[in-house]
Protein backbone atom coordinates (compact mmCIF):
# COMPACT_ATOMS: atom_id res chain seq x y z
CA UNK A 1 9.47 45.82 -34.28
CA UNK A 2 6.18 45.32 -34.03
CA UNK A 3 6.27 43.75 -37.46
CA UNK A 4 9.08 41.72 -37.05
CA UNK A 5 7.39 39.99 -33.97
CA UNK A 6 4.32 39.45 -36.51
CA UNK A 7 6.69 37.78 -39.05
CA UNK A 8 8.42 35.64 -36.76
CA UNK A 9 4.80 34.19 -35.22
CA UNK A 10 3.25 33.50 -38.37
CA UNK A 11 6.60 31.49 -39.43
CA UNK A 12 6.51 29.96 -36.25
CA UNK A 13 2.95 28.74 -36.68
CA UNK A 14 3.22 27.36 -40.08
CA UNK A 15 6.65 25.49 -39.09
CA UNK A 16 4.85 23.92 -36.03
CA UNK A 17 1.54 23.18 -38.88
CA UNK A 18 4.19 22.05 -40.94
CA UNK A 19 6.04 19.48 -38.71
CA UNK A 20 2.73 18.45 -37.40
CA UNK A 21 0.92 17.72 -40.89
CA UNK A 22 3.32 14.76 -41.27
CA UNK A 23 0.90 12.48 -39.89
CA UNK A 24 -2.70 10.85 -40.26
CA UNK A 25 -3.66 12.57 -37.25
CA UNK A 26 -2.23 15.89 -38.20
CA UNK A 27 -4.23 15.99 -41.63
CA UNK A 28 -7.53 14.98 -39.76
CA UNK A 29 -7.20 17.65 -37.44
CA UNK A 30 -6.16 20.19 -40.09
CA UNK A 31 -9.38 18.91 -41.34
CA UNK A 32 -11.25 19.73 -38.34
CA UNK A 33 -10.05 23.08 -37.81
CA UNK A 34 -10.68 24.05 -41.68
CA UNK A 35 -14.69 22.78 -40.99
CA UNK A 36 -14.54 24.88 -37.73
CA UNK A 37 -13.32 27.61 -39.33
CA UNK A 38 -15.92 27.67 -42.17
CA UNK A 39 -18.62 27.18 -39.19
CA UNK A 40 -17.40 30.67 -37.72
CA UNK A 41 -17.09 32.08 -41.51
CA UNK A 42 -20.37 31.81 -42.30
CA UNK A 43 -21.99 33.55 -39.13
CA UNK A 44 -19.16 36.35 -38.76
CA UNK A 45 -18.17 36.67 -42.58
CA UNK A 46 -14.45 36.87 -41.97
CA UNK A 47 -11.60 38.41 -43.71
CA UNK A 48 -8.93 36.86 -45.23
CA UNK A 49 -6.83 38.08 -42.41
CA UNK A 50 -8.73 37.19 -40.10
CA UNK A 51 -9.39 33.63 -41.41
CA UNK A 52 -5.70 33.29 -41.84
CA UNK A 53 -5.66 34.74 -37.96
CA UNK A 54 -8.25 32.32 -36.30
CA UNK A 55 -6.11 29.21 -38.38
CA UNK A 56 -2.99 29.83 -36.65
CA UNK A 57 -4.68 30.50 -33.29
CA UNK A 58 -6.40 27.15 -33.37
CA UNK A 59 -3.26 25.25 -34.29
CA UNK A 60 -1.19 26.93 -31.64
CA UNK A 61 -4.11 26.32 -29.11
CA UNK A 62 -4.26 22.56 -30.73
CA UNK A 63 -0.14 22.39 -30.43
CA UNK A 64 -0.42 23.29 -26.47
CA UNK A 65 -3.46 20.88 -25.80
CA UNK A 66 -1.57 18.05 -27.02
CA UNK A 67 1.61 19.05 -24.85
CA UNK A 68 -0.82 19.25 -21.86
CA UNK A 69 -2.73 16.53 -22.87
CA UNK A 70 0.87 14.32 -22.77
CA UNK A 71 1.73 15.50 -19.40
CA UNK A 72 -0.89 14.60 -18.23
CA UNK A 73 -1.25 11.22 -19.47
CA UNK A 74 2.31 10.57 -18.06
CA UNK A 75 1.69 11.81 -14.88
CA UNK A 76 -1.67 10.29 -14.60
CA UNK A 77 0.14 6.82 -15.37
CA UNK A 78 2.75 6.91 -12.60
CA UNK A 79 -0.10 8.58 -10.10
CA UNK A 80 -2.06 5.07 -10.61
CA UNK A 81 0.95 2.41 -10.80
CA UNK A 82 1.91 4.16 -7.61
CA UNK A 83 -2.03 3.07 -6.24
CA UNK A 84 -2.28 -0.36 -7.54
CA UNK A 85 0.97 -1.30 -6.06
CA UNK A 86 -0.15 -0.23 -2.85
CA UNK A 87 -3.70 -1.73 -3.44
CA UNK A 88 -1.98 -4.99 -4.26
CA UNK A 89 0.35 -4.85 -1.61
CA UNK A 90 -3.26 -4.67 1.02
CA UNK A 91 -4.74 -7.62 -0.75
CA UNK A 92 -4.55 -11.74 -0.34
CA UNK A 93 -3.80 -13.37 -3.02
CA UNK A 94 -6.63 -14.59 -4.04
CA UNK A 95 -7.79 -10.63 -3.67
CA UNK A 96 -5.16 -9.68 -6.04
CA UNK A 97 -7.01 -12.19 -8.63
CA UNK A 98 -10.37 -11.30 -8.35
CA UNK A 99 -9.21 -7.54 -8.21
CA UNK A 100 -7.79 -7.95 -11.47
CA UNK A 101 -11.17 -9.64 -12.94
CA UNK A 102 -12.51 -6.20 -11.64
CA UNK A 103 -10.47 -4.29 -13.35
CA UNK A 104 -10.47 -6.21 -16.86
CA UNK A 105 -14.57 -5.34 -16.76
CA UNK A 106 -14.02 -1.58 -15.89
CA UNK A 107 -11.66 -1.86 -18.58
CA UNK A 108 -13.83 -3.63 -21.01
CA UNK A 109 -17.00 -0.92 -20.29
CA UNK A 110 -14.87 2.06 -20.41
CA UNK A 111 -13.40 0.45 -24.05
CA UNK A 112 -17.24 0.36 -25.36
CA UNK A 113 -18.29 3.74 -23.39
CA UNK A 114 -15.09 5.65 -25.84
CA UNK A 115 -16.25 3.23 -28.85
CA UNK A 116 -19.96 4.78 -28.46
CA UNK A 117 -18.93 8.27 -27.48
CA UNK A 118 -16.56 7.88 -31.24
CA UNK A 119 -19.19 6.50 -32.89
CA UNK A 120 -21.74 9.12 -31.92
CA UNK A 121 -19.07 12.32 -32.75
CA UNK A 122 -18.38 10.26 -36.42
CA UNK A 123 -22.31 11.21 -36.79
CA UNK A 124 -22.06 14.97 -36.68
C-alpha cells in the first residue's frame, strides 16, 4: 500500500513538472529549483533519493504557491474595483481627475520600485 501511494505521488509530481515545463516560466523556475537544490547539496551532501525527494517537494510547494498566488490576485482585484468605485462615487469631478493623476504616479513608482527590486535579484 504503502508503496503504491509512493508510486502514485512521484507520477503525480512529474505529470504536474511535466505540464508545467511547457513554458518560459516553467523552465526558469525548474532552473531555480535545480540551483537551490545544489545550494542544499553541497552543505548536507544528499542522496540521490533524497535529491530526487527535495525536487518534487519544491515543485509541489511551487505548484500550490502559484494556485494561492492566483487567488489571491483575483480576489485582491475585485476587493479594490469594489474601493475605487466607492472612492469615485465620494469625489467631484474634478476630484475624480486629479485622483487619477495620483494614482498614475503610485503606479509609475511602484513600476520602478519592482524594476529595481528585479534588477537587484538578477545580481545574485
Amino acid at each position: 500500500m504503502r508503496t503504491a501511494l509512493l508510486t502514485l505521488l512521484v507520477l503525480a509530481a512529474f505529470t504536474f513538472q511535466s505540464a508545467y515545463a511547457q513554458s518560459p516560466e516553467a523552465k526558469a523556475l525548474q532552473e531555480k529549483i535545480a540551483a537551490e537544490l545544489k545550494k542544499i547539496d553541497a552543505r548536507l551532501k544528499l542522496t540521490s533519493d533524497q535529491k530526487t525527494a527535495l525536487k518534487e517537494i519544491m515543485v509541489e510547494e511551487v505548484g500550490k504557491l502559484d494556485v494561492l498566488e492566483k487567488e489571491y490576485d483575483a480576489k485582491e482585484t475585485e476587493i479594490l474595483d469594489e474601493y475605487k468605485g466607492k472612492m469615485r462615487g465620494v469625489l467631484t469631478t474634478d476630484q475624480q481627475q486629479e485622483w487619477d493623476k495620483i494614482k498614475k504616479e503610485y503606479q509609475a513608482r511602484m513600476k520602478a520600485w519592482k524594476e529595481q527590486q528585479a534588477a537587484k535579484a538578477a545580481q545574485k
